[in-house]
C-alpha atoms as a PDB file:
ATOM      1  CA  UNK A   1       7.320  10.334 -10.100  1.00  0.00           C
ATOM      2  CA  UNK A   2       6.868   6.681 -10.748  1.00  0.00           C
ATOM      3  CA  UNK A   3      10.383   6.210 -11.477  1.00  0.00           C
ATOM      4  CA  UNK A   4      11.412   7.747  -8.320  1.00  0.00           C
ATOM      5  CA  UNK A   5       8.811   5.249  -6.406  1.00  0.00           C
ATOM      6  CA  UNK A   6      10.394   2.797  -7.331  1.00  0.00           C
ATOM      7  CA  UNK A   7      14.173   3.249  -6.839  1.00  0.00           C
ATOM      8  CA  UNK A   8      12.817   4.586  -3.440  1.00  0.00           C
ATOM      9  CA  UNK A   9      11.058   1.543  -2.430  1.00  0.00           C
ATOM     10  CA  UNK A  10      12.954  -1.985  -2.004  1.00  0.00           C
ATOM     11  CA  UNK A  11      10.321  -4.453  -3.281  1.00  0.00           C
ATOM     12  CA  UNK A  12       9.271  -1.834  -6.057  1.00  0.00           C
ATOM     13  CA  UNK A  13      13.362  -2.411  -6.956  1.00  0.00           C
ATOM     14  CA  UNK A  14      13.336  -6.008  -7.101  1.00  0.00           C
ATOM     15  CA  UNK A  15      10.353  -6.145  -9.070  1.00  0.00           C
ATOM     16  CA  UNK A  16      11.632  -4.171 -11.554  1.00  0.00           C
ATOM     17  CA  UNK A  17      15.193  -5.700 -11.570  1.00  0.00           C
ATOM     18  CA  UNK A  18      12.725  -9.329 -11.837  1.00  0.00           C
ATOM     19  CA  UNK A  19      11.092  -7.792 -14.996  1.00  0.00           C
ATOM     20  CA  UNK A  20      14.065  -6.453 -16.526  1.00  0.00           C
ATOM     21  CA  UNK A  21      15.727  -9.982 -16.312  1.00  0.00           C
ATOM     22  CA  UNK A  22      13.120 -12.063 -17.472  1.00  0.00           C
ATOM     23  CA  UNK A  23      12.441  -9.333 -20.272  1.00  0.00           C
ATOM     24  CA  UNK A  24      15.937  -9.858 -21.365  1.00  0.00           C
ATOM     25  CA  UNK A  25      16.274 -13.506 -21.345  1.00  0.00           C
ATOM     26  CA  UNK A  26      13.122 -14.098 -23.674  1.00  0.00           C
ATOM     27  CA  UNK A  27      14.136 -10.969 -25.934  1.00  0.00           C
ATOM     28  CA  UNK A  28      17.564 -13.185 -26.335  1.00  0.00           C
ATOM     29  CA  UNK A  29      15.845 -16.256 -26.673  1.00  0.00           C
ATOM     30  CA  UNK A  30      12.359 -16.344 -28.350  1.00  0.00           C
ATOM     31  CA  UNK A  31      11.867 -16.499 -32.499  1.00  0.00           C
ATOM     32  CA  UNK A  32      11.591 -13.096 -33.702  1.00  0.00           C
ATOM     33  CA  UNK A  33       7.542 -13.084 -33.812  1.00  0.00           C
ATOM     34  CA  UNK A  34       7.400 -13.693 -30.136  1.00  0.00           C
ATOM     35  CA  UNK A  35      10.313 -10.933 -29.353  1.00  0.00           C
ATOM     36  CA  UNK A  36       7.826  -8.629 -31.489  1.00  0.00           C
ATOM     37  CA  UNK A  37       4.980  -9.365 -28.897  1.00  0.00           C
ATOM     38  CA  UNK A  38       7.007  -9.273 -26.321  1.00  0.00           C
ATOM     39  CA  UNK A  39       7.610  -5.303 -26.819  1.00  0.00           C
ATOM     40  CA  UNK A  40       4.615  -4.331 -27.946  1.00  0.00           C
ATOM     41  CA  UNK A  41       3.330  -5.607 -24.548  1.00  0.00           C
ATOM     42  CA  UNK A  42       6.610  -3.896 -22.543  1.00  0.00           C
ATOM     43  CA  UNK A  43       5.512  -0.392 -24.366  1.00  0.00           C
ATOM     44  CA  UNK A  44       1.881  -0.960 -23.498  1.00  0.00           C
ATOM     45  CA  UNK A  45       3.011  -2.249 -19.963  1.00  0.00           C
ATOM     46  CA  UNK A  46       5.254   0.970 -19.697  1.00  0.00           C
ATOM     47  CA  UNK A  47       2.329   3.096 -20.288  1.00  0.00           C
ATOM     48  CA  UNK A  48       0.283   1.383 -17.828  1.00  0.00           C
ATOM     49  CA  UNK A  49       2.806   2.016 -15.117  1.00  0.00           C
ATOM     50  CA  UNK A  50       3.342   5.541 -15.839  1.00  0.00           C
ATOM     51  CA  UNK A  51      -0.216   6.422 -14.966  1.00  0.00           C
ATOM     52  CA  UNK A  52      -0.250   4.148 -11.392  1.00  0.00           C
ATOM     53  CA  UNK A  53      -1.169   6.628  -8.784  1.00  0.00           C
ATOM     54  CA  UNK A  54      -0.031   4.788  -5.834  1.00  0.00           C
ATOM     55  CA  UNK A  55       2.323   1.730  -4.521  1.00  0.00           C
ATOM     56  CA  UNK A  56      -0.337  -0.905  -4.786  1.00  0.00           C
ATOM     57  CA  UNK A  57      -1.194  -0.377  -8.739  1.00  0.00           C
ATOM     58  CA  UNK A  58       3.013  -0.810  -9.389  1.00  0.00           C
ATOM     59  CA  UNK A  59       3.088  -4.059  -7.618  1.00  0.00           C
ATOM     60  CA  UNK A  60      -0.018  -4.922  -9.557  1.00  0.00           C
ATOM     61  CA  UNK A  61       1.434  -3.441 -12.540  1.00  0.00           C
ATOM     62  CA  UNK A  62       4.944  -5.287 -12.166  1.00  0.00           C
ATOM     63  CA  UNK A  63       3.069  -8.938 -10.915  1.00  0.00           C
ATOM     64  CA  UNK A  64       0.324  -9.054 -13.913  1.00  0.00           C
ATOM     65  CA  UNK A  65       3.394  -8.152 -16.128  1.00  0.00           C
ATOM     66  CA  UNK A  66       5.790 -11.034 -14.577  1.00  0.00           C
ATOM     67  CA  UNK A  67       2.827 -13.473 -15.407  1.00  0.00           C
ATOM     68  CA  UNK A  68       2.292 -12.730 -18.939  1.00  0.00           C
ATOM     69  CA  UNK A  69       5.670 -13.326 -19.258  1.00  0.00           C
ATOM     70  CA  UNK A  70       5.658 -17.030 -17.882  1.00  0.00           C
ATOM     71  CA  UNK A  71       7.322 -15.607 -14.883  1.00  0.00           C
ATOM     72  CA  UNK A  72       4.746 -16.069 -11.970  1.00  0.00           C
END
């Protein structure tokens, strides 16, 4: 499973731990229209990462993520 990739796999574990972080500090700290983007685009970004079949589309996945949220 995709979960399982990624607590498996170092990098894949940063990444996420990156995401989570930078999720959280602009759910805490943007006006409320901008929080309401912001999780539309974690549920669609969720999605996405659910159907990667491989290592290189979760890095992808995580990195085009990280960059929408300001956080290249």
């Amino acid at each position: 499973t995709v979960l399982r990739a990624i607590c498996g796999d170092p990098a894949l574990a940063a990444l996420d731990r990156r995401l989570a972080a930078r999720f959280a500090a602009l759910d805490a700290s943007a006006d409320p229209a901008t929080v309401q983007r912001i999780h539309r685009g974690e549920t669609a970004f969720l999605n996405d990462r659910q159907s990667c079949p491989d290592r290189a589309c979760l890095v992808d996945a995580y990195r085009t993520r990280l960059r929408e949220l300001g956080d290249d």
